[in-house]
Protein backbone atom coordinates (compact mmCIF):
# COMPACT_ATOMS: atom_id res chain seq x y z
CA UNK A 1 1.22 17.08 -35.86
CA UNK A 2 2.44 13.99 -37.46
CA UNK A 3 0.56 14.51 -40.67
CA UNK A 4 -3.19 15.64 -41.48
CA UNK A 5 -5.10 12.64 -40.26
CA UNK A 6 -2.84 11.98 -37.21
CA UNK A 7 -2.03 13.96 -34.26
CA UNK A 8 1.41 12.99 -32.29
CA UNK A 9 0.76 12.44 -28.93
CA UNK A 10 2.56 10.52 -26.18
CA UNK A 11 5.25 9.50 -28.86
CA UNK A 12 2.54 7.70 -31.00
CA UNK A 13 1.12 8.81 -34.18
CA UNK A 14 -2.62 8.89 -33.55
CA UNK A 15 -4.84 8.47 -36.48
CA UNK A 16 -8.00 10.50 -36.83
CA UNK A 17 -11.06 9.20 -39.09
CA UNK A 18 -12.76 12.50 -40.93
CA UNK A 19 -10.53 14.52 -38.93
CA UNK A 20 -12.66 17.77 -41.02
CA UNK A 21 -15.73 16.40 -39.77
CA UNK A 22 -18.09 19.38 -38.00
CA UNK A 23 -18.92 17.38 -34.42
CA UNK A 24 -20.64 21.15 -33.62
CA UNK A 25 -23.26 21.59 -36.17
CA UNK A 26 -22.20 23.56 -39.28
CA UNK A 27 -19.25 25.52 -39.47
CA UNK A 28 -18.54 24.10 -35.92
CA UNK A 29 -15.69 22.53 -33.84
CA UNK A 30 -13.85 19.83 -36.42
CA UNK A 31 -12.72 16.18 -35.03
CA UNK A 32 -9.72 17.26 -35.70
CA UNK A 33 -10.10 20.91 -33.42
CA UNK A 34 -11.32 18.59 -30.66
CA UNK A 35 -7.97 16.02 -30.91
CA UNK A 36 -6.14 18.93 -31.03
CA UNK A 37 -7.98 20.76 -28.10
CA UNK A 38 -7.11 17.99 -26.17
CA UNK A 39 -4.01 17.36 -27.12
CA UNK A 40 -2.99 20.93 -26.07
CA UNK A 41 -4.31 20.28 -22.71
CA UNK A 42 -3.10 17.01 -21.88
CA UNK A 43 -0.26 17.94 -19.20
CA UNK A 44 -2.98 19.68 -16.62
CA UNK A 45 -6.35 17.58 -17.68
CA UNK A 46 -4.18 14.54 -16.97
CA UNK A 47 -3.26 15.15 -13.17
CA UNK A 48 -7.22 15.03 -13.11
CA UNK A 49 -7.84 11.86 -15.02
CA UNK A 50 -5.28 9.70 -14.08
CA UNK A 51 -6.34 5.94 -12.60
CA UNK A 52 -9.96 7.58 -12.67
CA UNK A 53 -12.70 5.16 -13.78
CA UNK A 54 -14.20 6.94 -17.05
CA UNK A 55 -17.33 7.06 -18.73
CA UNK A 56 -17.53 8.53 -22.60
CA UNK A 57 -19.76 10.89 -23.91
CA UNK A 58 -20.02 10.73 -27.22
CA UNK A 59 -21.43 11.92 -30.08
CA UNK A 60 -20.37 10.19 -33.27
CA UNK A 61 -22.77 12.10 -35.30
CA UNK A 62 -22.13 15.09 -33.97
CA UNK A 63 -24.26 17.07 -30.96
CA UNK A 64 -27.00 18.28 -33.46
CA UNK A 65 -27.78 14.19 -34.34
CA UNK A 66 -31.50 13.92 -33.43
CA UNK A 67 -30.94 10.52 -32.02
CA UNK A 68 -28.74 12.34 -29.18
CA UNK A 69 -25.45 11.14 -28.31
CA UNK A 70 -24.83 8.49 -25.57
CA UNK A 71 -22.59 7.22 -22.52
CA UNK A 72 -19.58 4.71 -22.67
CA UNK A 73 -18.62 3.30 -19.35
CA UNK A 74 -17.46 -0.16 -20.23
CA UNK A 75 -13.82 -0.52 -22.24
CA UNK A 76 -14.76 -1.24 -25.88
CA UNK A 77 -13.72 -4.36 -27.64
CA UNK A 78 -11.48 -2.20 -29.95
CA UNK A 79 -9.76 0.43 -27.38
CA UNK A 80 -6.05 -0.05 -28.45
CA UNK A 81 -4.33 -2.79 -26.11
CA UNK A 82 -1.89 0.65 -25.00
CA UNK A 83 -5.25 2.44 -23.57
CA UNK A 84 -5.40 1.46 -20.10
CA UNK A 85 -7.89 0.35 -17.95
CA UNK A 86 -9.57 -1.11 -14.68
CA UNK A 87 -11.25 -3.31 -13.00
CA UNK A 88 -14.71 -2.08 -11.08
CA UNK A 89 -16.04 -4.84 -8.67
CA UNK A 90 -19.78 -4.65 -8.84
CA UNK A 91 -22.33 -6.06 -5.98
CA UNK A 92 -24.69 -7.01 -8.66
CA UNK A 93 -23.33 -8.21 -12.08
CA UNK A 94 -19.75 -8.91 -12.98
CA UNK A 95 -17.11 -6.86 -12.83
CA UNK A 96 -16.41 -4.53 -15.82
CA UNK A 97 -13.29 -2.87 -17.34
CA UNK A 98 -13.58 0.67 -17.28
CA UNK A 99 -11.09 2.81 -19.68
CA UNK A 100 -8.85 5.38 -17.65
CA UNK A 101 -7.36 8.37 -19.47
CA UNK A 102 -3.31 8.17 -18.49
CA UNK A 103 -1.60 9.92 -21.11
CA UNK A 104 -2.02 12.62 -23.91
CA UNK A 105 -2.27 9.52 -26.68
CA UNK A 106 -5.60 8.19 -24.87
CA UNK A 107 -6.75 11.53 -24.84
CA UNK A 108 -6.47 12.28 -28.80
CA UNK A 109 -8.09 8.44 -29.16
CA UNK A 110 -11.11 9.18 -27.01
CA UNK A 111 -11.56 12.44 -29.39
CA UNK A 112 -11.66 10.59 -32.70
CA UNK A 113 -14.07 8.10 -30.86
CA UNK A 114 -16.15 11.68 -30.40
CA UNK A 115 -16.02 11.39 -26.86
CA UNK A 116 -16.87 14.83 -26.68
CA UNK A 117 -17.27 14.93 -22.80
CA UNK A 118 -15.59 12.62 -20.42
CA UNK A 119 -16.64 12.04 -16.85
CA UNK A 120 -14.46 10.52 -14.46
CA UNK A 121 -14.79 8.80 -10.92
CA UNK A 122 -14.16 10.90 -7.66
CA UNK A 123 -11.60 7.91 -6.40
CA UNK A 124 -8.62 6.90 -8.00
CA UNK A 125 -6.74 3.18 -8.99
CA UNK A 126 -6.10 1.12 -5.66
CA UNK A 127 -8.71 3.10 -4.22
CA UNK A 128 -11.71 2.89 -5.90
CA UNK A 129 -14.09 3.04 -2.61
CA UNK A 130 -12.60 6.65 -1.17
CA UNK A 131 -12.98 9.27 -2.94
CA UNK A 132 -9.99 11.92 -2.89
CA UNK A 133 -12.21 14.98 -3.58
CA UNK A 134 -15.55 16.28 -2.85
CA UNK A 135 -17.47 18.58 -5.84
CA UNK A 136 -20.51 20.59 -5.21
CA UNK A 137 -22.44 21.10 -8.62
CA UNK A 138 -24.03 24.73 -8.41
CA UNK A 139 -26.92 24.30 -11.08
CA UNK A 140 -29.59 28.07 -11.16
CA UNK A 141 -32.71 27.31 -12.43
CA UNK A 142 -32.10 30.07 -14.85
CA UNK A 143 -29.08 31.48 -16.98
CA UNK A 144 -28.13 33.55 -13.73
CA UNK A 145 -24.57 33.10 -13.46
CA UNK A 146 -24.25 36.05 -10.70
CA UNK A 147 -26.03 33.92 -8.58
CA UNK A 148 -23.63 31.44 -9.16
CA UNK A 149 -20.46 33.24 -8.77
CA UNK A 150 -22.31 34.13 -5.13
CA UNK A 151 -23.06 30.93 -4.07
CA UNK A 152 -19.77 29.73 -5.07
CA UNK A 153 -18.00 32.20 -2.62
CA UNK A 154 -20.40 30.98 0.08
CA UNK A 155 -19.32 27.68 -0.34
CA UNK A 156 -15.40 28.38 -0.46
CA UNK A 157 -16.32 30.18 2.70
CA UNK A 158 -18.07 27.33 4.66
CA UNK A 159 -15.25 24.88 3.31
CA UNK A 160 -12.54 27.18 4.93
CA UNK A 161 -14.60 26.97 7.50
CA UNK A 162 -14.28 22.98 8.04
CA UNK A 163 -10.31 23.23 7.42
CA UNK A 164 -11.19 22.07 3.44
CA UNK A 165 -9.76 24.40 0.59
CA UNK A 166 -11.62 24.98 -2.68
CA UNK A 167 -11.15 25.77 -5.90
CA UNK A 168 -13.81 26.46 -8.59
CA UNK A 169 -14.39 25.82 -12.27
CA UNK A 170 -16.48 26.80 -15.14
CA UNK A 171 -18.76 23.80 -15.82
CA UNK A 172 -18.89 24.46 -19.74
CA UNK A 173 -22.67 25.25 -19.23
CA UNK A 174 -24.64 27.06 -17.20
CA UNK A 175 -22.82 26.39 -13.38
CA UNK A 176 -19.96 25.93 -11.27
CA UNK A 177 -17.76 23.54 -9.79
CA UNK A 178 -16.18 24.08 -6.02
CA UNK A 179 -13.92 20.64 -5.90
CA UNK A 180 -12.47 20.68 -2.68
CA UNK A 181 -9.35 17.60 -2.42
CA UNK A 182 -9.35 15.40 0.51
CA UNK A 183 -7.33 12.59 1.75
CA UNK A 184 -8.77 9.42 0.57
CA UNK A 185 -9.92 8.51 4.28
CA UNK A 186 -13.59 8.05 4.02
CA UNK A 187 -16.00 5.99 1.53
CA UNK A 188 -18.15 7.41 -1.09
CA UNK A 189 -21.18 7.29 1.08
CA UNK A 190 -19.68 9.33 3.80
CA UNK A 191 -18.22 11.57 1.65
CA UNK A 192 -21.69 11.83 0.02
CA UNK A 193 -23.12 12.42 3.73
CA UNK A 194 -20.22 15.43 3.98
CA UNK A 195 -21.34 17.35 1.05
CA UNK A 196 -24.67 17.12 1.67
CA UNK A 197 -23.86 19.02 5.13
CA UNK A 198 -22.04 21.40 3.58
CA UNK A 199 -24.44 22.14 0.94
CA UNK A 200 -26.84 22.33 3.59
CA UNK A 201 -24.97 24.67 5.37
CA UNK A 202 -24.53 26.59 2.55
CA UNK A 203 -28.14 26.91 1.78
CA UNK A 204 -29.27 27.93 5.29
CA UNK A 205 -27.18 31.51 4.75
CA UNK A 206 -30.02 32.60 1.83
CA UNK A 207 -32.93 30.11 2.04
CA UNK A 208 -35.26 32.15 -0.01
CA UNK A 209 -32.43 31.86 -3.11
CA UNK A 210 -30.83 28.47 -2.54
CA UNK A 211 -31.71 25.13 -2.05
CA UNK A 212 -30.67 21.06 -1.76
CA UNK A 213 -33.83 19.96 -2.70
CA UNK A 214 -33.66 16.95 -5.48
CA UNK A 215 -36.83 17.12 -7.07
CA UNK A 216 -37.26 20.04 -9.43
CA UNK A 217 -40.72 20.50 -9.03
CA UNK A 218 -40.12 21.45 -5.23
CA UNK A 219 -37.06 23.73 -6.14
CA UNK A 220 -38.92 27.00 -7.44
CA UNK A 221 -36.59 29.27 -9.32
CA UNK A 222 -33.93 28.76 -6.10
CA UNK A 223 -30.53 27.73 -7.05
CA UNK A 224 -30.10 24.01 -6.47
CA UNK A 225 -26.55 22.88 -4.32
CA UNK A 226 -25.97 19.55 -6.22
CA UNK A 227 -24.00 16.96 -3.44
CA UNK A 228 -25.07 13.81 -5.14
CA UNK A 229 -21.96 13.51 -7.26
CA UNK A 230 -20.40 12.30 -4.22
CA UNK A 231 -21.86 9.18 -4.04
CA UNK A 232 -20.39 6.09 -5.00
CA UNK A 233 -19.85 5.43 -8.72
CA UNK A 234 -21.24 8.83 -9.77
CA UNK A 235 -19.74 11.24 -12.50
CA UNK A 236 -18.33 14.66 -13.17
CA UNK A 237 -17.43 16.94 -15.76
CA UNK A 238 -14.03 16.74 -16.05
CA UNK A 239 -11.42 19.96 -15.67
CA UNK A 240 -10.92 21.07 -19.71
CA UNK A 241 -13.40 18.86 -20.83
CA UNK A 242 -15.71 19.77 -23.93
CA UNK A 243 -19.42 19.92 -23.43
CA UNK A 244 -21.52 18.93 -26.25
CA UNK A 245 -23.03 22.51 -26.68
CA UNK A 246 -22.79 24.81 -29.49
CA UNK A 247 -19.47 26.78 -29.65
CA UNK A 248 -17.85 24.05 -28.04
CA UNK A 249 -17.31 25.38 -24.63
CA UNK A 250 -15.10 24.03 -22.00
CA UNK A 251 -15.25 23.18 -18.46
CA UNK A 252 -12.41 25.68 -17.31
CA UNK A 253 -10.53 25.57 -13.78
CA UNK A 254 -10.14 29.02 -12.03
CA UNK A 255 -8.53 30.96 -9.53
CA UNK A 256 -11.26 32.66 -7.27
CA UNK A 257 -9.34 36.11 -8.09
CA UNK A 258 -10.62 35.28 -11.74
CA UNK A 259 -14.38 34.90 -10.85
CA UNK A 260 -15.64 38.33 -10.43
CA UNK A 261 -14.53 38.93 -14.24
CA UNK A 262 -16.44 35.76 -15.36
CA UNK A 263 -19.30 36.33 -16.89
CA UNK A 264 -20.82 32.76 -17.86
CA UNK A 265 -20.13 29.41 -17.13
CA UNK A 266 -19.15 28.75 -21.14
CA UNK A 267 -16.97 31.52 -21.47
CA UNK A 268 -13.99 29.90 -23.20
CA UNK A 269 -13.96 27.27 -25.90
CA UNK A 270 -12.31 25.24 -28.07
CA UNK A 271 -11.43 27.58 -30.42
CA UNK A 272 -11.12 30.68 -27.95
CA UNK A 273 -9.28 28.16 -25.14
CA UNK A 274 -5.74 29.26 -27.02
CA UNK A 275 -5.41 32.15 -24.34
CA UNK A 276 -5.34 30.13 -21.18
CA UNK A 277 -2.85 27.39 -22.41
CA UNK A 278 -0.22 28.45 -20.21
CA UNK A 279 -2.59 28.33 -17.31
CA UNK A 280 -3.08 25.97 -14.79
CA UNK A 281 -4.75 27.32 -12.23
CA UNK A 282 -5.06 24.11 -9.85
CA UNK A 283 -1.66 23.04 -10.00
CA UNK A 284 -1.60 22.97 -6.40
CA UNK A 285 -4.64 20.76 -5.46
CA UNK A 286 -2.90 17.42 -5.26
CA UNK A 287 -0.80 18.96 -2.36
CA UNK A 288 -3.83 20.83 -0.42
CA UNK A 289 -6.28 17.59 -0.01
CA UNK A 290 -7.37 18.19 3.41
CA UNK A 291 -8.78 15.56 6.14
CA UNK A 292 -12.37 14.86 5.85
CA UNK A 293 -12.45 13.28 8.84
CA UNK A 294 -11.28 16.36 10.63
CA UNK A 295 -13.78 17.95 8.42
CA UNK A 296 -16.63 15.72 10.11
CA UNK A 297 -15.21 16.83 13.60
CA UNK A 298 -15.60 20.33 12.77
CA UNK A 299 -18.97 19.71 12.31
CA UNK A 300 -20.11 17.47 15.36
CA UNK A 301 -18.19 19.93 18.08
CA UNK A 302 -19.70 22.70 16.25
């Protein structure tokens, strides 16, 4: 800490506005708890963020503000000229600056901006049309997180099964992640067209409990596979992020020896996250991205 309005990050002094205002109702999560949250996880959240595309969350009034909070995704006038950026061609209107996150000082601006959550591309800088992971969304109709932790073991299961690794994360609310990393080889609408096979395949093992179906009306009380994050353009939670709950929970990577003790999708947050600083249970995904393409030849010679 550089002081009581400023948190030292990246060798800069970042100042915080109200730093002791509640962003989490009363008696909840401070500015200044989120900065610091943040702050403390900058080294692992960053391999994540990195060159990524972002779109802001935020909540400047805090999460219990009737008028809701809202989404960010071009680069505001005032961003500080040292908070980077870049450029997203679009087909239909001009291009646009997008913010990315690429070091620990961003992060601590984005939380006195109460960007609660952020949600960054699937496809890095230089690469913006292939994606370099794939993320299945598993989202129960209900608060039944042991039919989550089951379908997420199906899933690691059929990814093995295609030569793909996963890992798996807490989303901060009621669902998992499985991100499996891939070579940037194919573009977002094939790698759209691969998850929706997978979660197909996924889905066929218990019908009567699972399900890709889009519409909710159509879905029953099945858990729905959610593949459409893979498209082009599209958003996820990121790894450590907040989610603009009460308490404050966060979106927590995992290693699948961990799951069978987890007992909800918001089971850490800000102020309980202390205990996995250390942690870093996906250091390895960089180096295990996988061939997609190989993937897709799994799938046509089986």
């Amino acid at each position: 800490m550089a002081g009581r309005d400023t948190v030292r990050a990246s060798g800069r002094a970042v100042r915080l506005s109200r730093p002791d205002k509640s962003l989490f109702g009363v008696g909840g999560v401070t500015k200044r708890e989120l900065a610091e949250h943040y702050q403390a996880v900058a080294e692992p959240m960053l391999r994540h963020l990195r060159g990524r595309p972002l779109a802001l969350q935020r909540f400047p009034d805090g999460i219990e503000d009737p008028e809701g909070g809202f989404y960010v995704k071009n680069r505001p006038s005032y961003a500080p000229d040292w908070v980077r950026s870049v450029t997203v061609p679009s087909s239909r209107d001009a291009d646009k600056e997008m913010i990315t996150c690429d070091d620990a000082a961003t992060l601590v601006w984005l939380a006195d901006q109460a960007a609660i959550t952020l949600h960054p591309w699937l496809s890095r800088r230089g690469a913006l049309t292939t994606p370099d992971r794939l993320i299945l969304d598993l989202d129960p109709a209900a608060d039944d997180f042991p039919a989550v932790r089951r379908t997420a073991y199906d899933v690691r299961e059929v990814l093995e099964d295609l030569g793909l690794v996963g890992y798996v994360m807490t989303t901060g609310s009621r669902g998992l992640h499985v991100v499996a990393p891939i070579r940037p080889e194919i573009d977002a609408g094939q790698a759209r067209d691969l998850a929706h096979v997978i979660a197909e395949l996924v889905a066929r093992r218990r019908p009567a409990e699972l399900t890709t179906l889009v519409r909710k009306q159509r879905r029953g009380d099945r858990l729905f596979i959610d593949y459409l994050r893979n498209g082009h353009a599209q958003l996820a939670v990121a790894p450590y992020s907040v989610r603009p709950l009460p308490d404050a929970p966060v979106a927590t990577p995992l290693a699948w020896e961990e799951l069978d003790a987890v007992e909800s999708a918001r089971t850490w947050t800000v102020r309980t996250f202390g205990e996995r600083a250390g942690l870093d249970p996906w250091h390895d995904l960089p180096r295990r991205a996988r061939s997609p393409r190989r993937a897709v030849e799994r799938l046509d010679v089986g």
